[in-house]
Protein backbone atom coordinates (compact mmCIF):
# COMPACT_ATOMS: atom_id res chain seq x y z
CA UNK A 1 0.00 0.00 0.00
CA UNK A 2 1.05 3.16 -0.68
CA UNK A 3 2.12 5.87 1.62
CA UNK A 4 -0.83 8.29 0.89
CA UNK A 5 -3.44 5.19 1.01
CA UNK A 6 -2.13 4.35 4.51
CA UNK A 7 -2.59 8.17 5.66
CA UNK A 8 -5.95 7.92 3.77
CA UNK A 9 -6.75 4.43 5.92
CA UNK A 10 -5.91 6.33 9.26
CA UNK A 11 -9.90 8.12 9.31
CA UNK A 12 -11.00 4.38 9.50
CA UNK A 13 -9.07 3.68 13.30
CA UNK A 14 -10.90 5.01 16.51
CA UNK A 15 -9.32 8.02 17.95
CA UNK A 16 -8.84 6.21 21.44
CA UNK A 17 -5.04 7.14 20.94
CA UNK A 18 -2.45 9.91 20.67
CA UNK A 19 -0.19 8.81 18.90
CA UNK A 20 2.86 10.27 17.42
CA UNK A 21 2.89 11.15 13.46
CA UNK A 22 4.97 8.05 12.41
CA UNK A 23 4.16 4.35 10.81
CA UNK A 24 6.99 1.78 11.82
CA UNK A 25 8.33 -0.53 9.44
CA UNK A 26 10.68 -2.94 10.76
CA UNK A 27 12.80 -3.30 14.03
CA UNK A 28 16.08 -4.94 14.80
CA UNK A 29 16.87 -5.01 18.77
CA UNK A 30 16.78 -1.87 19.93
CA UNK A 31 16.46 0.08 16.59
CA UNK A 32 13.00 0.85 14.99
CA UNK A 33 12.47 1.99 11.27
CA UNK A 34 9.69 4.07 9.85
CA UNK A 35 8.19 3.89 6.47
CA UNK A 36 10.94 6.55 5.45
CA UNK A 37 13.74 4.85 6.61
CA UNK A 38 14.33 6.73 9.43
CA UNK A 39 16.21 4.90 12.74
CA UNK A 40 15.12 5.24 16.04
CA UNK A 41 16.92 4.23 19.81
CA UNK A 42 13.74 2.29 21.11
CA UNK A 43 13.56 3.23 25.27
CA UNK A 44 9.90 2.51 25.15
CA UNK A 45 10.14 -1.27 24.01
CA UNK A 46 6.42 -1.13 23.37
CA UNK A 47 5.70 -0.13 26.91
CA UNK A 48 8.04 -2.65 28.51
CA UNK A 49 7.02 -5.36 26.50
CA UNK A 50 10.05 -6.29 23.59
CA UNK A 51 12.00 -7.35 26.65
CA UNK A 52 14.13 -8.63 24.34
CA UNK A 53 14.63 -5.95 21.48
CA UNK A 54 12.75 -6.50 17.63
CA UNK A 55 13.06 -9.38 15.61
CA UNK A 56 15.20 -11.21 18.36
CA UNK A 57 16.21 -14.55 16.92
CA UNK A 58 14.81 -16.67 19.98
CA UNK A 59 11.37 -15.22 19.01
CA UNK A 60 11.46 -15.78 15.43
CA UNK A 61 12.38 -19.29 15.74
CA UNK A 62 9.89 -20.61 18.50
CA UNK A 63 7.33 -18.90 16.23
CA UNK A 64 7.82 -20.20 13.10
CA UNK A 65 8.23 -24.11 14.63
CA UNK A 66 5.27 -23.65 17.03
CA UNK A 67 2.88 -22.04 14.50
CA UNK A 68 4.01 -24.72 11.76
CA UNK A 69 3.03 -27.14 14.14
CA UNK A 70 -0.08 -25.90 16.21
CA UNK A 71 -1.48 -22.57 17.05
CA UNK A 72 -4.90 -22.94 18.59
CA UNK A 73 -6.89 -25.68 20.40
CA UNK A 74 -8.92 -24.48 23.00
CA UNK A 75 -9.02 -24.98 26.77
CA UNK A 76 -11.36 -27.61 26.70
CA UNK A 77 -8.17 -29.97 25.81
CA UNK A 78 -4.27 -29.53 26.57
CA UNK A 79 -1.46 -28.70 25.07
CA UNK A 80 2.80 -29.13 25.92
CA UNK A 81 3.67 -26.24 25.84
CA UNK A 82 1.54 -24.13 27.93
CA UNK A 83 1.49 -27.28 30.70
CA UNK A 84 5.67 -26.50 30.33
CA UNK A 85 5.02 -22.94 30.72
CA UNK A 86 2.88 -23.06 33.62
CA UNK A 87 5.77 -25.56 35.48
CA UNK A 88 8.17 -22.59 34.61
CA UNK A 89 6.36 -20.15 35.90
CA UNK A 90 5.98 -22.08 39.18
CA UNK A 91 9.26 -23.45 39.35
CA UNK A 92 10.81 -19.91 39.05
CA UNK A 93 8.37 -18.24 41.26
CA UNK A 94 8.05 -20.62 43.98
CA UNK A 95 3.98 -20.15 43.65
CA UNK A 96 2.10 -23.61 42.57
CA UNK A 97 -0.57 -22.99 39.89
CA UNK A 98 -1.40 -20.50 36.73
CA UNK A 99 -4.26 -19.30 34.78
CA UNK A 100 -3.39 -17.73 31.38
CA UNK A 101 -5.01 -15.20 29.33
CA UNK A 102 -4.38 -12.51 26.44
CA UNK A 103 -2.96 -9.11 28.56
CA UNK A 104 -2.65 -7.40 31.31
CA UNK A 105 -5.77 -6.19 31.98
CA UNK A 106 -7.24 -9.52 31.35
CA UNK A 107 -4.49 -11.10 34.54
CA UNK A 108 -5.92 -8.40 36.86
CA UNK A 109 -9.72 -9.18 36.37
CA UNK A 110 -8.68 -12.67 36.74
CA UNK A 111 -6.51 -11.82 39.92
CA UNK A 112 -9.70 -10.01 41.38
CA UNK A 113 -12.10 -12.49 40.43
CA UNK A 114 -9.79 -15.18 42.75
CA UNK A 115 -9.53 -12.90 45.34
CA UNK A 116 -13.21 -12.39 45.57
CA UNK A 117 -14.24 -16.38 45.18
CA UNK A 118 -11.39 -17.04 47.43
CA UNK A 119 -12.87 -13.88 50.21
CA UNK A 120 -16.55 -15.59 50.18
CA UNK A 121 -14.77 -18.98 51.05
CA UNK A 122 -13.38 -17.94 53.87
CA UNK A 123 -15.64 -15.39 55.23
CA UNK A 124 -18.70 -15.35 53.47
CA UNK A 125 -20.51 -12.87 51.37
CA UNK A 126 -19.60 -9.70 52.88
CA UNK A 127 -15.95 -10.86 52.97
CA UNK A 128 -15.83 -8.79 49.08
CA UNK A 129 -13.85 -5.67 49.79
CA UNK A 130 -10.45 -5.28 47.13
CA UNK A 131 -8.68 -2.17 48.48
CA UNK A 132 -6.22 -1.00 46.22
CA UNK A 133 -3.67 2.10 45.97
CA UNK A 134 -3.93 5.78 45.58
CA UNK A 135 -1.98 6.34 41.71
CA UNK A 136 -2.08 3.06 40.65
CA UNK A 137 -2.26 1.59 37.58
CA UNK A 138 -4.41 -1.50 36.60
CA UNK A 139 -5.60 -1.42 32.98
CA UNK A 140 -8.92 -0.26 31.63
CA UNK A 141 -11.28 -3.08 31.14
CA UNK A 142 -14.18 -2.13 34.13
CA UNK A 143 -12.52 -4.48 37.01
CA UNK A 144 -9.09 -2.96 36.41
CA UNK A 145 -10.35 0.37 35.55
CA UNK A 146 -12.47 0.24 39.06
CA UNK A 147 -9.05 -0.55 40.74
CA UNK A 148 -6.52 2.12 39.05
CA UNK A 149 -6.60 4.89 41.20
CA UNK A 150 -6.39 7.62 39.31
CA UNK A 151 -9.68 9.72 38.58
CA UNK A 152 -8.60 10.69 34.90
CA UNK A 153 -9.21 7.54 33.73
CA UNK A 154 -12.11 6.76 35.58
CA UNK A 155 -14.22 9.08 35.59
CA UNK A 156 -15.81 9.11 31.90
CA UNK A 157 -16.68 5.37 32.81
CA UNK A 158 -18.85 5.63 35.91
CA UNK A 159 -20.12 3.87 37.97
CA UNK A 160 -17.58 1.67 38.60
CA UNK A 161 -17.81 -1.96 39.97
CA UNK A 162 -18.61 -1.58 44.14
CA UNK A 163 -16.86 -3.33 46.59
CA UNK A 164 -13.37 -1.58 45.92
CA UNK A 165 -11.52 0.89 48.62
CA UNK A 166 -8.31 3.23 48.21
CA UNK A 167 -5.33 4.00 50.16
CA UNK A 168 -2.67 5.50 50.24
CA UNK A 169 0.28 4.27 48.15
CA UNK A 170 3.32 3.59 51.34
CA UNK A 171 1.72 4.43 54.05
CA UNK A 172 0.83 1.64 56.15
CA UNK A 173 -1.58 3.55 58.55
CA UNK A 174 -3.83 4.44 56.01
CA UNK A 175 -3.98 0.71 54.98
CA UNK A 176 -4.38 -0.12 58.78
CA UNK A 177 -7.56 2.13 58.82
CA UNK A 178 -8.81 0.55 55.64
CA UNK A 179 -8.33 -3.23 56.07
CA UNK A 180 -10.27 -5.82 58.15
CA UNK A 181 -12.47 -8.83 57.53
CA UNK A 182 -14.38 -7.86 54.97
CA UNK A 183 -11.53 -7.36 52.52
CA UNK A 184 -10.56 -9.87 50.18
CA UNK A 185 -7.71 -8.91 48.51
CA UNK A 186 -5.17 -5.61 48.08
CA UNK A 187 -3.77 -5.21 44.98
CA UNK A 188 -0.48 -3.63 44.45
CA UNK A 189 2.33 -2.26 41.58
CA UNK A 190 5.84 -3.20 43.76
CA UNK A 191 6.62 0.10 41.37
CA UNK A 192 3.28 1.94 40.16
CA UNK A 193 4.34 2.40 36.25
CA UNK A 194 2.51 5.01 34.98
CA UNK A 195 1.99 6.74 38.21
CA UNK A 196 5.31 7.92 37.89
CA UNK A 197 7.62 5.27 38.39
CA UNK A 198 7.28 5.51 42.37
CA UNK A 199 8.53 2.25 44.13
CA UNK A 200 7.43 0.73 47.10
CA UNK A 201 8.75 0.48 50.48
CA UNK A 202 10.33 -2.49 51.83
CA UNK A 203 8.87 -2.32 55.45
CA UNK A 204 5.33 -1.01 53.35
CA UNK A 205 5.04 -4.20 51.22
CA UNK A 206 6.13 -6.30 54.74
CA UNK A 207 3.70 -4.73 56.86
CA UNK A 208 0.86 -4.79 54.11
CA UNK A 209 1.61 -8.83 53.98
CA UNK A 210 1.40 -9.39 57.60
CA UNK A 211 -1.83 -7.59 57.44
CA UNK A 212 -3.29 -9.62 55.11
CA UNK A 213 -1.90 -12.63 56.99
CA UNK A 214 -4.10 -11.74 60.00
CA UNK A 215 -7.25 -10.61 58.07
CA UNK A 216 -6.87 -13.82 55.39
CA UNK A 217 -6.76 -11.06 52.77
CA UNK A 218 -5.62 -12.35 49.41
CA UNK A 219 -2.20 -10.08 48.74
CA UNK A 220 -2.17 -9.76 45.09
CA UNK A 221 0.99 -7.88 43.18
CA UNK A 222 0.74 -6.24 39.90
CA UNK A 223 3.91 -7.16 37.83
CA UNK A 224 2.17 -6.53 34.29
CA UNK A 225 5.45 -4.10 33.69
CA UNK A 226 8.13 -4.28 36.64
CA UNK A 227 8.06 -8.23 36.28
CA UNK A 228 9.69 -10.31 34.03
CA UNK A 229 13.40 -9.03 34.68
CA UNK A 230 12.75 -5.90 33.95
CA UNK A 231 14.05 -4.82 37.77
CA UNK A 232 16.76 -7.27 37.47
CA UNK A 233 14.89 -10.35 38.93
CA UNK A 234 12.80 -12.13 36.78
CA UNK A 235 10.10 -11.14 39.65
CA UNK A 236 10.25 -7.64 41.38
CA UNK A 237 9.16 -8.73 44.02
CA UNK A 238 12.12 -10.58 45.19
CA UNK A 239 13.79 -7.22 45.47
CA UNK A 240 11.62 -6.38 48.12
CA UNK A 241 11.19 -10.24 50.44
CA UNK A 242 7.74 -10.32 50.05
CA UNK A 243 5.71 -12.87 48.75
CA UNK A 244 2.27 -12.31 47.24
CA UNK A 245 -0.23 -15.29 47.27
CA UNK A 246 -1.16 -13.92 43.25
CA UNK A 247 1.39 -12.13 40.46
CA UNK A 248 -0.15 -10.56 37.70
CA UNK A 249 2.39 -10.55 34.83
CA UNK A 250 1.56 -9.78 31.08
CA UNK A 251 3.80 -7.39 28.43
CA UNK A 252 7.28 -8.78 28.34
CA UNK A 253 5.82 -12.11 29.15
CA UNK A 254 6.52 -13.67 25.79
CA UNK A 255 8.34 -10.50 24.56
CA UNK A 256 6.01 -9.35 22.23
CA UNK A 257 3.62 -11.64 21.36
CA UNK A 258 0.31 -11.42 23.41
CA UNK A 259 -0.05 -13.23 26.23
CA UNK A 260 -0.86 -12.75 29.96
CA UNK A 261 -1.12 -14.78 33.59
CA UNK A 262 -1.35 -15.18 37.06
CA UNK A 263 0.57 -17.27 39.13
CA UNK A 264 -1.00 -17.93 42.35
CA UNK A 265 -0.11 -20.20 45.97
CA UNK A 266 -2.14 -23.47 46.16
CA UNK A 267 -4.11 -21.85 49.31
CA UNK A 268 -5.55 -19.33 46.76
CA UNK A 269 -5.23 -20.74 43.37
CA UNK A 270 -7.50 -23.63 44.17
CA UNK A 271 -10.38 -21.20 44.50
CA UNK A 272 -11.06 -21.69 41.07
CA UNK A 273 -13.27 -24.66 40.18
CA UNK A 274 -14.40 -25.93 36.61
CA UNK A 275 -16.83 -22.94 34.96
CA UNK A 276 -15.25 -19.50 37.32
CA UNK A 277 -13.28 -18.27 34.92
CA UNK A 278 -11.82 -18.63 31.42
CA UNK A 279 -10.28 -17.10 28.28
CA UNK A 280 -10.95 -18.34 24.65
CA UNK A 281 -7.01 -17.47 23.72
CA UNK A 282 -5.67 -17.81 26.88
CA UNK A 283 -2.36 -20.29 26.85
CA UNK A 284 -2.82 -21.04 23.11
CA UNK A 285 -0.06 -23.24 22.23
CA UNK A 286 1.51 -20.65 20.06
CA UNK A 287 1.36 -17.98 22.87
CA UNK A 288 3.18 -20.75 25.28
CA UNK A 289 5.85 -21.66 23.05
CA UNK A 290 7.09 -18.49 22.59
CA UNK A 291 6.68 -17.21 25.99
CA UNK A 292 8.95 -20.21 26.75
CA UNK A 293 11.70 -19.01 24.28
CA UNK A 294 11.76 -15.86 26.00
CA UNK A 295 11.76 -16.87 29.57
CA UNK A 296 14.91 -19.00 28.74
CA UNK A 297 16.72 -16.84 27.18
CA UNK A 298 15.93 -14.07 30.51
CA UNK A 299 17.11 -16.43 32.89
CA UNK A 300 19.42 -19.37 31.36
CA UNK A 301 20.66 -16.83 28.64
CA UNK A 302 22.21 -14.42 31.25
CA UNK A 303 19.78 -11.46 30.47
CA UNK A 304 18.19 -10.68 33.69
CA UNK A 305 21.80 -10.98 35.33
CA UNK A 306 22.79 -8.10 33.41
CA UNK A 307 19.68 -6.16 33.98
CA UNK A 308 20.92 -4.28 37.49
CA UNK A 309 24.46 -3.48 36.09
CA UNK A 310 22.43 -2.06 32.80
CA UNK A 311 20.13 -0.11 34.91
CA UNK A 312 23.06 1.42 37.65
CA UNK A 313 24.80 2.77 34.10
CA UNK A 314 22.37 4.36 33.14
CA UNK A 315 21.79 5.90 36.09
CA UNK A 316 25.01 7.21 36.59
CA UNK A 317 24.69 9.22 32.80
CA UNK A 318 21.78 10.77 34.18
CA UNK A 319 23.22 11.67 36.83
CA UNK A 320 26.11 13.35 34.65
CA UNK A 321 23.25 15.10 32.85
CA UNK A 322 21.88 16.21 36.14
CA UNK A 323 24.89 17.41 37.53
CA UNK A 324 25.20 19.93 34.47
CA UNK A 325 21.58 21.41 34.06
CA UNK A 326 18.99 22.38 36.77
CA UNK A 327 16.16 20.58 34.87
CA UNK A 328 16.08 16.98 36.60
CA UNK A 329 14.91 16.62 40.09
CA UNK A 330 15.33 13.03 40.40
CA UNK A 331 15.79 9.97 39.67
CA UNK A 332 13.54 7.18 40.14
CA UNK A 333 12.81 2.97 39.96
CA UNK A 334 15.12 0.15 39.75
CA UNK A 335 16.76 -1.87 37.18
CA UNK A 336 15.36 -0.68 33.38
CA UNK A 337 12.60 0.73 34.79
CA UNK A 338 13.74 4.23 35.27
CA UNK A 339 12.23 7.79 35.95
CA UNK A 340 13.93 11.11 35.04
CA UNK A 341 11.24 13.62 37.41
CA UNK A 342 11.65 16.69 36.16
CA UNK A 343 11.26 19.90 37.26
CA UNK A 344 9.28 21.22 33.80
CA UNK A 345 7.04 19.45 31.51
CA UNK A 346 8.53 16.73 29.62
CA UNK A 347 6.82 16.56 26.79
CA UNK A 348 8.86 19.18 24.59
CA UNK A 349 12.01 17.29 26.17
CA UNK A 350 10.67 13.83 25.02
CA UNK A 351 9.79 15.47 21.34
CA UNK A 352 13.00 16.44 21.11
CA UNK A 353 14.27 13.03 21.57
CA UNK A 354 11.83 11.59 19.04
CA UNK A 355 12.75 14.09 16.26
CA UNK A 356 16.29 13.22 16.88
CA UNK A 357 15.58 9.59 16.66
CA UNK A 358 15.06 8.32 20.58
CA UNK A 359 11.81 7.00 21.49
CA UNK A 360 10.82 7.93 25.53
CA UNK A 361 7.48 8.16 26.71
CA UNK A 362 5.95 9.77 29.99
CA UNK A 363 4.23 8.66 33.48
CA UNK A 364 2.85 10.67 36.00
CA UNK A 365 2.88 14.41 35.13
CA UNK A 366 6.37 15.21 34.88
CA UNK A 367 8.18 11.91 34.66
CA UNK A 368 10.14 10.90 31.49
CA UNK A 369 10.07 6.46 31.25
CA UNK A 370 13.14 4.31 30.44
CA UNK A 371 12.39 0.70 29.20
CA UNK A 372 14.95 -0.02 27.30
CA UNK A 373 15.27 -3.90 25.97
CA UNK A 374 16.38 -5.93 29.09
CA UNK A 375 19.48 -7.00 26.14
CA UNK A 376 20.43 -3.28 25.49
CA UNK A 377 24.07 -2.57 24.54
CA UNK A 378 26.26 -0.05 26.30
CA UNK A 379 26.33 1.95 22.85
CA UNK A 380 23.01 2.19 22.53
CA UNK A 381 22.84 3.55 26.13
CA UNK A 382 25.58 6.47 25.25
CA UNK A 383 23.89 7.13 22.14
CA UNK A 384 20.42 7.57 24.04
CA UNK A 385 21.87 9.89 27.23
CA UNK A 386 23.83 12.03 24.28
CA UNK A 387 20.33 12.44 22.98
CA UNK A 388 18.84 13.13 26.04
CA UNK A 389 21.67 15.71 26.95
CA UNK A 390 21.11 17.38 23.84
CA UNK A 391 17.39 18.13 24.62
CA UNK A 392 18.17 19.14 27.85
CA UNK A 393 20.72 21.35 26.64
CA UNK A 394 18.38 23.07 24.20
CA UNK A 395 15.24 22.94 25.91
CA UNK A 396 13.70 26.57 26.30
């Protein structure tokens, strides 16, 4: 198709996005090409999702062998690779069972649906309550909407589903106010993403668990986009010694290709009977196999290993950069999932990058996000702080 048919074809897609003025082409780890031939330094990695760069070899292959063999089957019957998945999962996480679906949305209605069934079992009906965080994240299908708490996405969307509380985001007194038998579940982002890359505390996430200990409260963790190595453990929240009874992961799950689940502990996991919950997609062999490939190359192809010593670099540039010009007030997240606060609004900042060919995106108000591919190379880091240095320079 030609280039003016494709701008022509644009009036046909809902206007649900902002997007930037650019069609991509072709990618090649952490390089993207438009339809003009232009090259791009990728630090968005489709929101934390190409863990592993474009057109990674590991991909590619379990791809073409999987889908030349089997792609689809349904749930009513099993397949290898997703029962081999599942046994990864669990093996790696120490947790005993999984449920697969599509995304990350999809792994926290799932997550909340377990915590609910799991509340009634153990205190009855009015045993329902899910309190979750103040700036959180979730996703945007109604269940994950009703739990991201952040008004500007909810509020075009009321009512909401009941039964959900807020609290404040590290402080364990407000949670202390908030939690008691009726609660089922508290749902939590070890680092809330697009609230501004704002990590947890340690003695937070400890306390939080020992609260939900004592209430039977289902302790659920959102890794949709800190898991999967992307803090420098394959799960974040072995940085912190806590662990959940559920783990939402999706994105960088099978590097690309769609595919999301939750790992849960027996205790909680076995909630779930025949007929509670399902996904048509969900585990496809296809989906599986690849996920597969990319968790062995993470962990028994030295990737996540790397991931800290990536992520302190990095840090240290930008804190070169900050050292110079009175623009950056800090620096936040661990790993490759990094925060630049600033002190002025970053969009002109982040357009600067993009017209000089490095992709960065935003969270919170004034936070500028690095995800670069877990497998990033030290030159493509100096190339991406030299771009970043220049639009700090120039910014007016």
């Amino acid at each position: 198709m030609s280039k003016s048919n494709l701008e022509e074809s644009k009036k046909f897609m809902m206007k649900n996005y902002g997007r930037l003025d650019v069609i991509f082409d072709h990618g090649i780890g952490s390089k993207l090409y438009d339809t003009n031939g232009k090259e791009y330094l990728d630090f968005v990695s489709g929101i934390a999702v190409n863990c592993l760069g474009h057109s990674h070899p590991v991909i590619i292959k379990a791809i073409t062998e999987q889908s030349a063999k089997l792609m689809h089957v349904s749930n009513i019957y099993w397949s290898e690779p997703n029962i081999l998945l599942a046994e990864k999962l669990c093996t790696y996480s120490g947790l005993d069972m999984a449920f697969f679906c599509n995304s990350g949305t999809e792994a926290i209605e799932a997550a909340l649906k377990l915590g609910r069934k799991y509340g009634k079992i153990k205190g009855g009906e009015e045993k329902n309550i899910i309190l979750s965080m103040e700036n959180s994240f979730h996703g945007r299908t109604m269940g994950a909407l009703t739990v991201t708490a952040q008004p500007k996405y909810q509020k075009a969307f009321m009512p909401l589903i009941p039964g959900v509380m807020y609290a404040n985001f590290n402080d364990i007194e407000d949670v202390r106010k908030k939690i008691n038998s009726e609660t089922c579940a508290v749902i939590i982002e070890p680092i809330q993403g697009e609230g501004g890359i704002v990590t947890a505390d340690i003695n937070f996430l400890k306390e939080v668990r020992e609260l939900c200990d004592k209430f039977e409260v289902v302790l659920i963790f959102d890794e949709v986009q800190c898991g999967m190595g992307r803090t420098g453990s394959l799960f974040a929240y072995e940085q912190f010694g806590v662990v959940p009874d559920i783990v939402c992961l999706a994105k960088a799950l099978a590097g690309g290709f769609p595919i999301g689940a939750i790992i849960a502990n027996e205790k909680v996991g076995s909630a779930f009977v025949p007929g509670d919950h399902g996904c048509t997609f969900g585990g496809n062999p296809l989906a599986s196999a690849v996920s597969l490939a990319v968790i062995s190359e993470l962990v028994e192809g030295g990737v996540v290993e790397k991931v800290k010593e990536k992520g302190n670099y990095l840090i240290q540039k930008i804190n070169d950069i900050k050292a110079k010009y009175d623009v950056i007030d800090e620096i936040r997240g661990r790993g490759l999932l990094l925060g630049i606060s600033l002190k002025v609004d970053p969009k002109a900042i982040i357009n600067s990058c993009y017209e000089k060919g490095l992709l960065l995106t935003r969270a919170g108000e004034n936070v500028i996000r690095l995800l670069p591919p877990l497998n990033v190379t030290i030159e493509d880091m100096d190339l991406a702080m030299d771009i970043l240095e220049e639009a700090i320079r120039n910014y007016k």
